[in-house]
C-alpha atoms as a PDB file:
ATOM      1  CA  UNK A   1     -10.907  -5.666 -20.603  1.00  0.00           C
ATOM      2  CA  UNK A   2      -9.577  -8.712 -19.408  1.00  0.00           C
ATOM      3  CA  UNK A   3     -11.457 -10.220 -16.983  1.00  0.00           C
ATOM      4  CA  UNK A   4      -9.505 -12.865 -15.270  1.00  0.00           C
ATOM      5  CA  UNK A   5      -8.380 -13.361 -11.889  1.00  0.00           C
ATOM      6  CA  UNK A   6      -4.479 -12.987 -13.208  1.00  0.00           C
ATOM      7  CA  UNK A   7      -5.879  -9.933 -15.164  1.00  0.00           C
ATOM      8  CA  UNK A   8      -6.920  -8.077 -11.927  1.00  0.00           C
ATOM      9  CA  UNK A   9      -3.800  -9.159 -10.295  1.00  0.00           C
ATOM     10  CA  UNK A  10      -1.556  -7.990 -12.329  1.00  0.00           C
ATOM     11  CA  UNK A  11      -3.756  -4.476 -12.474  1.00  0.00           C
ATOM     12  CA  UNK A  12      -2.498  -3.940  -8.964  1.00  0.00           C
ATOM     13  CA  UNK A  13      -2.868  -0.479  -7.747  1.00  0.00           C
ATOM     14  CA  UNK A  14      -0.360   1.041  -5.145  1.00  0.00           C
ATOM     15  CA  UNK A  15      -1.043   3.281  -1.886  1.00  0.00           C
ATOM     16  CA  UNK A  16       0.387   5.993  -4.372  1.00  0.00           C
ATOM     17  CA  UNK A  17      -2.449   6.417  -6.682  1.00  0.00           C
ATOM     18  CA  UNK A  18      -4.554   7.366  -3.629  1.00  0.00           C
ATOM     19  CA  UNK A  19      -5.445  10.897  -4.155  1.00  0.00           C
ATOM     20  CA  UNK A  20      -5.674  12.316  -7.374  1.00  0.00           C
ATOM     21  CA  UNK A  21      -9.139  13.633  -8.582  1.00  0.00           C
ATOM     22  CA  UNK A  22     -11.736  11.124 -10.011  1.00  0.00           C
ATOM     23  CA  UNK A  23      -9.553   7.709  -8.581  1.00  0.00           C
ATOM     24  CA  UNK A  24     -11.502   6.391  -6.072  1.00  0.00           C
ATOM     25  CA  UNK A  25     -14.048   5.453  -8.541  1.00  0.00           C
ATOM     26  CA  UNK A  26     -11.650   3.421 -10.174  1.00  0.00           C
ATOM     27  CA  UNK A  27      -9.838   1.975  -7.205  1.00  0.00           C
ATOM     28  CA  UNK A  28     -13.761   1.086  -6.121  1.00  0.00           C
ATOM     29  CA  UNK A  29     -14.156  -1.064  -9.597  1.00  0.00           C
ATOM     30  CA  UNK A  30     -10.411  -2.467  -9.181  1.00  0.00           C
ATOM     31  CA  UNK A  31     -11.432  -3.715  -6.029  1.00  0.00           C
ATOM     32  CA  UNK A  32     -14.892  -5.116  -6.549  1.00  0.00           C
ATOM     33  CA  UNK A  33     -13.543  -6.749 -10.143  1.00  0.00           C
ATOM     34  CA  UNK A  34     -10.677  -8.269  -7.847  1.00  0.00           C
ATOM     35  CA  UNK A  35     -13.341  -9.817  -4.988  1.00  0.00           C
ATOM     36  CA  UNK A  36     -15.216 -11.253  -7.795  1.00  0.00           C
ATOM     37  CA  UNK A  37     -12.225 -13.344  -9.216  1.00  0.00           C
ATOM     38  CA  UNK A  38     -11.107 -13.754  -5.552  1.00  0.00           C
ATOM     39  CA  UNK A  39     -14.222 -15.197  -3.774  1.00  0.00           C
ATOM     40  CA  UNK A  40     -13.823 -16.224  -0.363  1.00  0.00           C
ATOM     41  CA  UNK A  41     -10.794 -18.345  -0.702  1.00  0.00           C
ATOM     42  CA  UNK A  42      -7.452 -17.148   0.645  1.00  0.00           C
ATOM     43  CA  UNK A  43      -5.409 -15.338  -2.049  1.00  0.00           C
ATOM     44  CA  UNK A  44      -3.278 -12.747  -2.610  1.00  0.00           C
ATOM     45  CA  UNK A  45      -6.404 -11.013  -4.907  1.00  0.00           C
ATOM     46  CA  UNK A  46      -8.423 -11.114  -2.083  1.00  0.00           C
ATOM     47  CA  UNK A  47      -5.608  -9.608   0.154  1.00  0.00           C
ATOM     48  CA  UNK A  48      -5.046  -6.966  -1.939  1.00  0.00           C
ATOM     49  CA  UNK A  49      -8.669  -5.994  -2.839  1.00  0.00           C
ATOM     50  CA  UNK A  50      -9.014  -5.867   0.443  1.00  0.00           C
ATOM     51  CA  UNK A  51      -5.935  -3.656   1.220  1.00  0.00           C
ATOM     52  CA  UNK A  52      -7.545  -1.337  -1.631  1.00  0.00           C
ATOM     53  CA  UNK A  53     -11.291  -1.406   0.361  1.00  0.00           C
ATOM     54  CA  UNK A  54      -9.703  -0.068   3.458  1.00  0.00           C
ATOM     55  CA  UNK A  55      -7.538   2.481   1.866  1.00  0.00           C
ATOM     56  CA  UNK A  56     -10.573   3.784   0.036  1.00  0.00           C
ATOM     57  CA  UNK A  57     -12.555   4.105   3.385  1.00  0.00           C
ATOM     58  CA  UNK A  58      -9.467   5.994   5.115  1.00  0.00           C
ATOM     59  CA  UNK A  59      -9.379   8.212   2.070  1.00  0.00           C
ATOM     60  CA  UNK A  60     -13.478   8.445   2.920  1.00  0.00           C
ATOM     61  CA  UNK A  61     -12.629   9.144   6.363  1.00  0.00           C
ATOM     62  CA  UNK A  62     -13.908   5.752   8.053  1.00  0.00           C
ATOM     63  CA  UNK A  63     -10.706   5.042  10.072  1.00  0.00           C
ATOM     64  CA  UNK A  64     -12.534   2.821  11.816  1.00  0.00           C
ATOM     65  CA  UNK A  65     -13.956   0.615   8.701  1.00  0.00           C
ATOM     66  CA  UNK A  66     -10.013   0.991   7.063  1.00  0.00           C
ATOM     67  CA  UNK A  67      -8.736  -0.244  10.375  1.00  0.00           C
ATOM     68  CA  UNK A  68     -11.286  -3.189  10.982  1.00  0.00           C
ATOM     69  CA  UNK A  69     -10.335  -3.811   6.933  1.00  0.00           C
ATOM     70  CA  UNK A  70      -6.480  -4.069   7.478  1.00  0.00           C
ATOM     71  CA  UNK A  71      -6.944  -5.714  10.854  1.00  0.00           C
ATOM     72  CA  UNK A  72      -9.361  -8.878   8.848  1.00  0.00           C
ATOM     73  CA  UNK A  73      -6.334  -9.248   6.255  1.00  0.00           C
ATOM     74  CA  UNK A  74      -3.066  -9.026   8.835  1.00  0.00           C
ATOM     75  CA  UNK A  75      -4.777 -11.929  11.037  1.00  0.00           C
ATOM     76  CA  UNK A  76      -8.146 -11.803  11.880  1.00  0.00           C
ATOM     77  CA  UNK A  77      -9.173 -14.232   9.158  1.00  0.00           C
ATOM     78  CA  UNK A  78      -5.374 -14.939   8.917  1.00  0.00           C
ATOM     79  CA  UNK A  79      -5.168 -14.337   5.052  1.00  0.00           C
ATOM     80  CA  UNK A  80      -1.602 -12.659   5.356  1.00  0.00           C
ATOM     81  CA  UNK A  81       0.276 -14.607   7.338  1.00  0.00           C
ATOM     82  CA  UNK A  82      -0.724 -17.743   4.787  1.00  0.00           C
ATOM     83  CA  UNK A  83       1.478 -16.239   2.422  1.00  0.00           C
ATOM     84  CA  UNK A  84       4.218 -15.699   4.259  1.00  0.00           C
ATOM     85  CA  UNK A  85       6.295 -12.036   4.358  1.00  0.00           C
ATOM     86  CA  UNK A  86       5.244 -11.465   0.902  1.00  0.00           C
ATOM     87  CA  UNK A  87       6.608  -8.022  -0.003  1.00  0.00           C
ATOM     88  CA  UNK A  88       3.823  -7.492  -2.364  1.00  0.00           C
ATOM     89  CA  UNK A  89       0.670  -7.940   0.133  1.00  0.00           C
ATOM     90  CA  UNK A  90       3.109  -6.348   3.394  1.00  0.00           C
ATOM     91  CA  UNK A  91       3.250  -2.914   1.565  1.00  0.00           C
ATOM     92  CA  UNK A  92      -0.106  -2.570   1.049  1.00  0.00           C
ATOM     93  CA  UNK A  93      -1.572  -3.380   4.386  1.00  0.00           C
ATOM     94  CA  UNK A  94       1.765  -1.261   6.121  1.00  0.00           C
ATOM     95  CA  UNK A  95       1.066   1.771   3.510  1.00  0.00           C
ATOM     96  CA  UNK A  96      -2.610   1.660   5.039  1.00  0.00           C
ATOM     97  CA  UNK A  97      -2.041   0.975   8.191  1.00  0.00           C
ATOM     98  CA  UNK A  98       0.716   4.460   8.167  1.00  0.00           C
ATOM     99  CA  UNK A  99      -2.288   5.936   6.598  1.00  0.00           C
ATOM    100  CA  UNK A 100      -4.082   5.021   9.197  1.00  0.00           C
ATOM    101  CA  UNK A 101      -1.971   6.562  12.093  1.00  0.00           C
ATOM    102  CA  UNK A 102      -1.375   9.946  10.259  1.00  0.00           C
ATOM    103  CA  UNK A 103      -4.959  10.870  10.050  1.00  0.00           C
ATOM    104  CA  UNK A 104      -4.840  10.473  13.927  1.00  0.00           C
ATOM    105  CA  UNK A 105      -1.855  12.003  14.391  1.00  0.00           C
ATOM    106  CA  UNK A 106       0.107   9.077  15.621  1.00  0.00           C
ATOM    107  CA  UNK A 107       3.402  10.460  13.718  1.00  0.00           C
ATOM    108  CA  UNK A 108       5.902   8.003  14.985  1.00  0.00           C
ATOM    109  CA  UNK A 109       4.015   4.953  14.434  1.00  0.00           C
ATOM    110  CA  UNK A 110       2.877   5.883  10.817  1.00  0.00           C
ATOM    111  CA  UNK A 111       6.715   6.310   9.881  1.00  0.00           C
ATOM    112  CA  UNK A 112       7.568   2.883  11.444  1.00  0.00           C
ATOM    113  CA  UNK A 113       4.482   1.244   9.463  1.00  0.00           C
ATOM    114  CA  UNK A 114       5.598   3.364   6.300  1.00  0.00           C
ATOM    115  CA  UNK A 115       9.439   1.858   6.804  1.00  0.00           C
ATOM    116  CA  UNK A 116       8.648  -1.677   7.266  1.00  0.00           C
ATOM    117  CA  UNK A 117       8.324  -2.551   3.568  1.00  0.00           C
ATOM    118  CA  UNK A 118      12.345  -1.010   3.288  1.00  0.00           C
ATOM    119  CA  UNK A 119      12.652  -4.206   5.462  1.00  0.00           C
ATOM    120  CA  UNK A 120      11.417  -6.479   3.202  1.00  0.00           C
ATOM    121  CA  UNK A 121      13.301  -4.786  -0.062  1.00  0.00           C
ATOM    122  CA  UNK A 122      16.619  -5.490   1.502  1.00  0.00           C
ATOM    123  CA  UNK A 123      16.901  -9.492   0.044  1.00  0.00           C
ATOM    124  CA  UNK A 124      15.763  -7.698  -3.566  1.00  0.00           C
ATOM    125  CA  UNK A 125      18.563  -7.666  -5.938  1.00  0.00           C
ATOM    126  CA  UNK A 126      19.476  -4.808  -7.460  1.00  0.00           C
ATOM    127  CA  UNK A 127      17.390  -3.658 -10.733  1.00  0.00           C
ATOM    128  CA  UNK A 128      14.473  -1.894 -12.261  1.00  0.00           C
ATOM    129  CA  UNK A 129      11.735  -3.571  -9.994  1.00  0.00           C
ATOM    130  CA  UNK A 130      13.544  -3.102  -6.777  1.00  0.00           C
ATOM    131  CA  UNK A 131      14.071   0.842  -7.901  1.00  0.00           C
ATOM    132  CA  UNK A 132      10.077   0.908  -8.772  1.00  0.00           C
ATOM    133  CA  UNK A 133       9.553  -0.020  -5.442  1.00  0.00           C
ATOM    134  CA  UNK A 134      11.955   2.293  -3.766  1.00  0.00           C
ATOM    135  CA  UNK A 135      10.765   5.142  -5.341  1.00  0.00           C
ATOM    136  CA  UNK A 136       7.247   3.844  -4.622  1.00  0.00           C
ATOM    137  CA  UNK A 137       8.505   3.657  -1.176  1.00  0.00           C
ATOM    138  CA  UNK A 138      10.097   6.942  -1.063  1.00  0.00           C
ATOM    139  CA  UNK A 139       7.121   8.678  -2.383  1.00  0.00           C
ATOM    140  CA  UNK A 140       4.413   7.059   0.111  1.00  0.00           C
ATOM    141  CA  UNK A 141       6.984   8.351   2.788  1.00  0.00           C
ATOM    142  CA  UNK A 142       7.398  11.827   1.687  1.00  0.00           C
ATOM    143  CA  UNK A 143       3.671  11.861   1.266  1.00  0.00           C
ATOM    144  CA  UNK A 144       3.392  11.136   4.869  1.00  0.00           C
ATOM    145  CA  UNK A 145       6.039  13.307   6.008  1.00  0.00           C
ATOM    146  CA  UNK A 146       4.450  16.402   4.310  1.00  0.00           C
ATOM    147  CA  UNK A 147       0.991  15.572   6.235  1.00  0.00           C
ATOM    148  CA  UNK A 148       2.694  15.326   9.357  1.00  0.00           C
ATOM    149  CA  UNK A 149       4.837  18.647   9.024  1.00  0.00           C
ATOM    150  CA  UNK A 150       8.290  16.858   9.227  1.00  0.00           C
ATOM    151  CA  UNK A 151       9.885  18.582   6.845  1.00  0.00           C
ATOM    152  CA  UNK A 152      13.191  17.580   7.622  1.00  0.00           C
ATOM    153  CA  UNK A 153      11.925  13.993   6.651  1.00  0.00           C
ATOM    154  CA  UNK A 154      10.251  15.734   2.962  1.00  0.00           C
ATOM    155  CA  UNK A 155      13.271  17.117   2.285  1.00  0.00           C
ATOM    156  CA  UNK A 156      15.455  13.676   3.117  1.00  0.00           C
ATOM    157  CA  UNK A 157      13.045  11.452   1.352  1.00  0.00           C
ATOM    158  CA  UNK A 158      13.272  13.767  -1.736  1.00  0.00           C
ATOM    159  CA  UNK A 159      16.670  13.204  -1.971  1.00  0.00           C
ATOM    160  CA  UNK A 160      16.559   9.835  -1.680  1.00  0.00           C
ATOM    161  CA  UNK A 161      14.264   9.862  -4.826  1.00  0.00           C
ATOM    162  CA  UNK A 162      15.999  11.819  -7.137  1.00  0.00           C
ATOM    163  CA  UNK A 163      19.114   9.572  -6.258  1.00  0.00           C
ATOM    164  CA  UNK A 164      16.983   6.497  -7.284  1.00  0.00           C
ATOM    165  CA  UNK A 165      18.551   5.567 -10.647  1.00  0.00           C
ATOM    166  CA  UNK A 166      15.604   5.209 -13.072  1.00  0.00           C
ATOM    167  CA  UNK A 167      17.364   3.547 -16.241  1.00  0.00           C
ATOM    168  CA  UNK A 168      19.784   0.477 -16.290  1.00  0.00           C
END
């Protein structure tokens, strides 16, 4: 209801709520309400609207669009790298882009894009946002590990989440 440029931003979906039945149309509206506010300028609404547009055509199974998507927001126009290693706009082209590599079977190198974000966690103190993104984290990881048949990986990374404290 409130339709603001901060109001879209801090709607933020995550790589996570790709999936369940009946989100895409809402992911769609998230991102076109986000583009809107965004316009052509370079901002971290943009960058994530477009993060959401090219996990939405993965999820439609245009690797190609997703790819040329996450490619235009890492550095083809350059938006990204404006804003530095921003944790916030990193995971969501990384979660993508290890989307992107699982559905062609590229195993190794959609673990290594699912891991950098840990990366970028380490300077976070301890606290409830850091374990929202861990178990964020975890989850998009286990996710990927079950699609790729590593169950050795599921069964690590679902230990790592119940370990996760989820209370101060």
């Amino acid at each position: 209801r409130l339709d603001t440029a901060i109001g879209w931003y801090r709607a933020t979906p995550v790589a996570r709520y790709l999936g369940p039945p009946g989100i895409v149309p809402a992911l769609q509206r998230y991102a076109d309400g986000a583009l809107r506010h965004a316009g052509e300028g370079n901002s971290p609404l943009r960058i994530i609207a477009i993060a959401v547009q090219a996990l939405l055509a993965a999820w439609a199974g245009r690797p190609d669009d997703a790819e040329a998507l996450v490619f235009r927001e890492e550095g083809g126009r350059g938006d990204i790298r404006w804003h530095g290693q921003s944790r916030s706009l990193l995971t969501q082209s990384q979660l993508c882009r290890s989307l992107l590599h699982a559905l062609r079977g590229e195993a190794d190198a959609a673990l290594a894009a699912a891991r950098r974000p840990f990366e970028l966690l380490e300077d976070e103190p301890d606290g409830p946002r850091r374990r929202i993104v861990q178990t964020v984290l975890l989850s998009q990881e286990a996710r990927l590990a079950a699609l790729l048949g590593r169950t050795e990986l599921l069964r690590e990374r679902l230990d790592a989440l119940a370990r996760v404290p989820q209370h101060d």
